[in-house]
Protein backbone atom coordinates (compact mmCIF):
# COMPACT_ATOMS: atom_id res chain seq x y z
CA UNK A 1 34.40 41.12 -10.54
CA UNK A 2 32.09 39.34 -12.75
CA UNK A 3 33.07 35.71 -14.00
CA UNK A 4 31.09 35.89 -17.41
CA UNK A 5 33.00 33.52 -19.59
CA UNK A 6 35.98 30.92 -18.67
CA UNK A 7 37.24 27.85 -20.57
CA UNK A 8 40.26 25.62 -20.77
CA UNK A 9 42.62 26.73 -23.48
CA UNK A 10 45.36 24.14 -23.44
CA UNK A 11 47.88 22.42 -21.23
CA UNK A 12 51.79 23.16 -21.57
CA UNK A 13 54.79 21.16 -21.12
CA UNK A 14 57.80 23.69 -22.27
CA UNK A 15 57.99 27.69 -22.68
CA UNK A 16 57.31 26.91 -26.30
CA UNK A 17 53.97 26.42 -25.89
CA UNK A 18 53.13 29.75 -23.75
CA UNK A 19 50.32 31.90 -25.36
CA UNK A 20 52.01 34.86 -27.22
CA UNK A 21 48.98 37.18 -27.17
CA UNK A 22 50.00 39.08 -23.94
CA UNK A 23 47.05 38.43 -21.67
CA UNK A 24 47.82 39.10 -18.28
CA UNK A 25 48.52 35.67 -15.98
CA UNK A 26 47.22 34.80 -12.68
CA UNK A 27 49.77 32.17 -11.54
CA UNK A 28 48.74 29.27 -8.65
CA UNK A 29 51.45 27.60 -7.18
CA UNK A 30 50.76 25.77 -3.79
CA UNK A 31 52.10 21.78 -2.27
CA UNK A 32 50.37 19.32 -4.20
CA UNK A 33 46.83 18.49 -2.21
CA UNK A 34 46.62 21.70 -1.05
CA UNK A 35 43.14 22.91 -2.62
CA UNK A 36 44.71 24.33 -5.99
CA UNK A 37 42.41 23.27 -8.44
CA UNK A 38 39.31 23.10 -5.54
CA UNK A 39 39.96 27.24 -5.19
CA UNK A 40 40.90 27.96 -8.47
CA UNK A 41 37.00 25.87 -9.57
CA UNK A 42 35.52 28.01 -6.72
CA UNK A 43 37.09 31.64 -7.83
CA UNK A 44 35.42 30.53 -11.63
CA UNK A 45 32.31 29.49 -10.22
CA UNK A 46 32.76 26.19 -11.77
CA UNK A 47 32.80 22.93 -10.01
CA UNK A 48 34.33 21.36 -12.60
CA UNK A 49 36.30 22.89 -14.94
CA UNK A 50 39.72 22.58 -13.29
CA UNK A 51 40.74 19.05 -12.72
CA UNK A 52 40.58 17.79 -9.03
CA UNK A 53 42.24 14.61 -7.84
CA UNK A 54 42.77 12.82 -4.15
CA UNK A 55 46.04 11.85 -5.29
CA UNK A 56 48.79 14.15 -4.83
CA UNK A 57 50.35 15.07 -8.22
CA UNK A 58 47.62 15.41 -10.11
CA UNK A 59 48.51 18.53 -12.00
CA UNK A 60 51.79 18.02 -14.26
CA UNK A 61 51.35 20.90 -17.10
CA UNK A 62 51.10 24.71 -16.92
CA UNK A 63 47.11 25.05 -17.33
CA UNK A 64 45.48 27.77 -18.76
CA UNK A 65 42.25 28.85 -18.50
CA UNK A 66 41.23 31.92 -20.40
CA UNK A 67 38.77 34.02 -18.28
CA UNK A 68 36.26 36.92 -19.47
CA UNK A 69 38.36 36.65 -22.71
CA UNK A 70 40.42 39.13 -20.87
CA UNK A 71 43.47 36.99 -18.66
CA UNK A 72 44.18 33.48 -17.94
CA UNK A 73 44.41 31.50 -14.79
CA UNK A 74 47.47 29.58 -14.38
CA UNK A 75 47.52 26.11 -12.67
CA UNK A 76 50.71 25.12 -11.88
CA UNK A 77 52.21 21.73 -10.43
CA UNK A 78 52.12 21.30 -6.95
CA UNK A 79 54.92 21.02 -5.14
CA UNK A 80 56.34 18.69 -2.41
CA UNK A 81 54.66 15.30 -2.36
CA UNK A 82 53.32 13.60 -5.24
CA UNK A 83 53.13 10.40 -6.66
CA UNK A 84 55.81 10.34 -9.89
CA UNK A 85 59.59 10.18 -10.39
CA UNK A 86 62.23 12.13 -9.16
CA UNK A 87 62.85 12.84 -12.88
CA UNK A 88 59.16 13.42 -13.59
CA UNK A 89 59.09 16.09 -10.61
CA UNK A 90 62.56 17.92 -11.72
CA UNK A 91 61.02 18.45 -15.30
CA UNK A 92 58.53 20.65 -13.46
CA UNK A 93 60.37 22.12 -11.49
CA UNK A 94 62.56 23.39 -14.45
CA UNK A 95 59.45 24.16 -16.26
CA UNK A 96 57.87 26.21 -13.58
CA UNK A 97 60.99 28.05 -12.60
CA UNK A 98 61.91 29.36 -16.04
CA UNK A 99 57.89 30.34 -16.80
CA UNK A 100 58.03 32.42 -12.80
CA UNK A 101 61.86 33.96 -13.45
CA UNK A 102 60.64 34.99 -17.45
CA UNK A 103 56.75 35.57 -18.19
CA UNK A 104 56.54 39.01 -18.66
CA UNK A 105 52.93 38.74 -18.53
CA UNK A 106 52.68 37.10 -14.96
CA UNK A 107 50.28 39.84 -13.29
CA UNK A 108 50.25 38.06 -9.64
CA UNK A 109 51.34 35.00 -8.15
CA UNK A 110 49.08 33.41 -5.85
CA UNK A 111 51.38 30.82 -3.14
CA UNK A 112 48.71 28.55 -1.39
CA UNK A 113 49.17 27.40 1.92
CA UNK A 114 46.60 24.69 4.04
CA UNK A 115 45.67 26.54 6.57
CA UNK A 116 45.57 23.36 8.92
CA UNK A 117 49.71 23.50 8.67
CA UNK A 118 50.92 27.09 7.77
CA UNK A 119 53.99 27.43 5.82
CA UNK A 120 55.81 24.13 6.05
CA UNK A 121 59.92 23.46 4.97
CA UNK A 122 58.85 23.13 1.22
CA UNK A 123 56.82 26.54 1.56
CA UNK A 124 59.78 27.82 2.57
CA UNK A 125 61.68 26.87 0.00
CA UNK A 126 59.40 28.41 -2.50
CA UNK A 127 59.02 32.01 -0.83
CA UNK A 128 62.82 31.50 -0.72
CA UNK A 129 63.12 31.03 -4.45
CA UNK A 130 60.27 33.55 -5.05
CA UNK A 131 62.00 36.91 -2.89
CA UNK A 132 65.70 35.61 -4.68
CA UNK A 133 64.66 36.59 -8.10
CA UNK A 134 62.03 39.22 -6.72
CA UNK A 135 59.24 37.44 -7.73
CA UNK A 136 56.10 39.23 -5.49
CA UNK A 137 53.52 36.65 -4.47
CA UNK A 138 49.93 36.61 -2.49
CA UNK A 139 49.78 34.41 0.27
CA UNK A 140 46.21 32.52 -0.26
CA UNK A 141 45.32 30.42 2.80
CA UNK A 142 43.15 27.70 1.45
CA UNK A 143 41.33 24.77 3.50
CA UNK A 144 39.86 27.36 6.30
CA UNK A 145 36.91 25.91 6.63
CA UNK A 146 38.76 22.91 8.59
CA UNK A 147 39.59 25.49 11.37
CA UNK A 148 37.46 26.49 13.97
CA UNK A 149 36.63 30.50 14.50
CA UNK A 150 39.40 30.63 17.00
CA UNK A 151 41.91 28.56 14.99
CA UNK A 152 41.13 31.24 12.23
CA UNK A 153 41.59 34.06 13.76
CA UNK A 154 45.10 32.63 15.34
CA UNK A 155 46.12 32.40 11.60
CA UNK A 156 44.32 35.38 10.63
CA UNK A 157 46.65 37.46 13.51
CA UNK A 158 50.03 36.18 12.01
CA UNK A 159 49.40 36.56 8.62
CA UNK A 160 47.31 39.28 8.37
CA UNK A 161 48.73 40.66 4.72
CA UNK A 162 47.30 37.38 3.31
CA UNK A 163 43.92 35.99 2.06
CA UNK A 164 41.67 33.17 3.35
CA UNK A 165 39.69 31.19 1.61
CA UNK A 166 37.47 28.11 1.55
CA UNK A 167 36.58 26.55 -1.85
CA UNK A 168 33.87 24.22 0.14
CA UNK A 169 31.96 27.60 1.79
CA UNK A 170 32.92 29.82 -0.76
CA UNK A 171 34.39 32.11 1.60
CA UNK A 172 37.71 34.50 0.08
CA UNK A 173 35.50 34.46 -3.44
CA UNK A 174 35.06 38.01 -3.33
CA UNK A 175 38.11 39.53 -1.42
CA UNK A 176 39.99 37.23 -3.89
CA UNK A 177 38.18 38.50 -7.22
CA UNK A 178 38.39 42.07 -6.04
CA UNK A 179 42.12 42.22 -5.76
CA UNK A 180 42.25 40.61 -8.98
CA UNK A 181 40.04 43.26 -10.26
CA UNK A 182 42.26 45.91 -8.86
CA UNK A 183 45.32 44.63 -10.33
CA UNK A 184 43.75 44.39 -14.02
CA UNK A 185 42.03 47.85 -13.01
CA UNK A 186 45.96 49.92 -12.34
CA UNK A 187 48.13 47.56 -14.73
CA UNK A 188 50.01 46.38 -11.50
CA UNK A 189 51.93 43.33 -11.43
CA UNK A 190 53.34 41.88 -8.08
C-alpha cells in the first residue's frame, strides 16, 4: 500500500464527536510508552505528524488521522502507567471501552506490545476485555530493534500469528501496510 495523502482530522473526547461518514478505522491501543505514536508516524511515513512524548500519558483523546482520503488511523490512550489522575485515566477508559464495544466501523484493532517485556498483567487485562466482548485484535510487537537476532527470533517462535515492527529501522512497514491493504481489499473486519 501506497501512503499518498494523511492528515490530522481532529481529536475526540466523547462518542459524540466520532466521524459519521463511515470510513473504515484502524484502532491502536498499546501501554502508554510503548511506541504508539513512534509506529503509527513510521506506518504514515511521517516523522511528525502523530504526537510523540517521553512522558507516559501523552495521548488523552481518540485521534484521527484520515489516510489516502480512504480510512482513518486511530490513536488511542495508552494504557497502564501515565502521569494524570485516577479520575483523568477512568474517563478514558470509559471512553475507549464504549468506542471498541460500539464502532461499527472499527476494521482492525492493532494491541501493541514492547517487545523487550511481552505481554505484561495490564496486557492481559486488555486481551481479556478484548476476547469478552469478541473484539478481534492484531498483536503488533513494537520496540524490536532493542532485541538482538536471537532475542527476536525467541519472540518471533511464541508469537508467531503476530507482527514485528521497529519504527526506528522501519522494519514491519510493509508486512503491516499489506495486511491493512488486504483488509480494505475483502471488506474484513477483525
Amino acid at each position: 500500500m501506497l501512503i499518498k495523502n494523511v492528515e490530522f482530522v481532529k481529536s475526540v473526547s466523547s462518542a459524540a464527536g466520532l466521524p459519521d461518514d463511515g470510513k473504515p478505522e484502524f484502532a491502536f491501543i498499546g501501554r502508554s510508552n510503548v511506541g504508539k505514536s513512534s509506529l503509527m508516524n513510521m506506518l504514515l511515513g511521517r516523522k511528525n505528524l502523530v504526537k510523540t512524548s517521553k512522558k507516559p500519558g501523552k495521548t488523552v483523546l481518540l485521534n484521527y488521522f484520515n489516510v489516502n482520503n480512504a480510512f482513518y488511523f486511530v490513536d488511542l490512550p495508552g494504557y497502564g502507567f501515565a502521569s494524570r489522575s485516577k479520575s483523568e485515566q477512568d474517563l478514558w477508559r470509559v471512553l475507549i471501552e464504549k468506542y471498541l464495544k460500539t464502532r461499527k466501523s472499527l476494521a482492525a484493532v492493532f494491541l501493541l506490545i514492547d517487545s523487550r517485556h511481552g505481554f505484561l498483567p495490564n496486557d492481559g487485562q486488555m486481551v481479556e476485555f478484548l476476547e469478552h466482548f469478541g473484539i478481534g485484535y492484531t498483536p503488533v510487537f513494537t520496540k524490536t530493534d532493542k532485541l538482538t537476532k536471537t532475542e527476536l527470533s525467541v519472540v518471533r517462535q511464541k508469537y508467531p500469528d503476530s507482527f514485528f515492527a521497529s519504527a526506528l529501522s522501519g522494519a514491519g512497514r510493509e508486512q503491516l501496510l499489506d495486511y491493512i491493504d488486504k483488509i480494505l481489499s475483502n471488506g474484513d473486519s477483525e
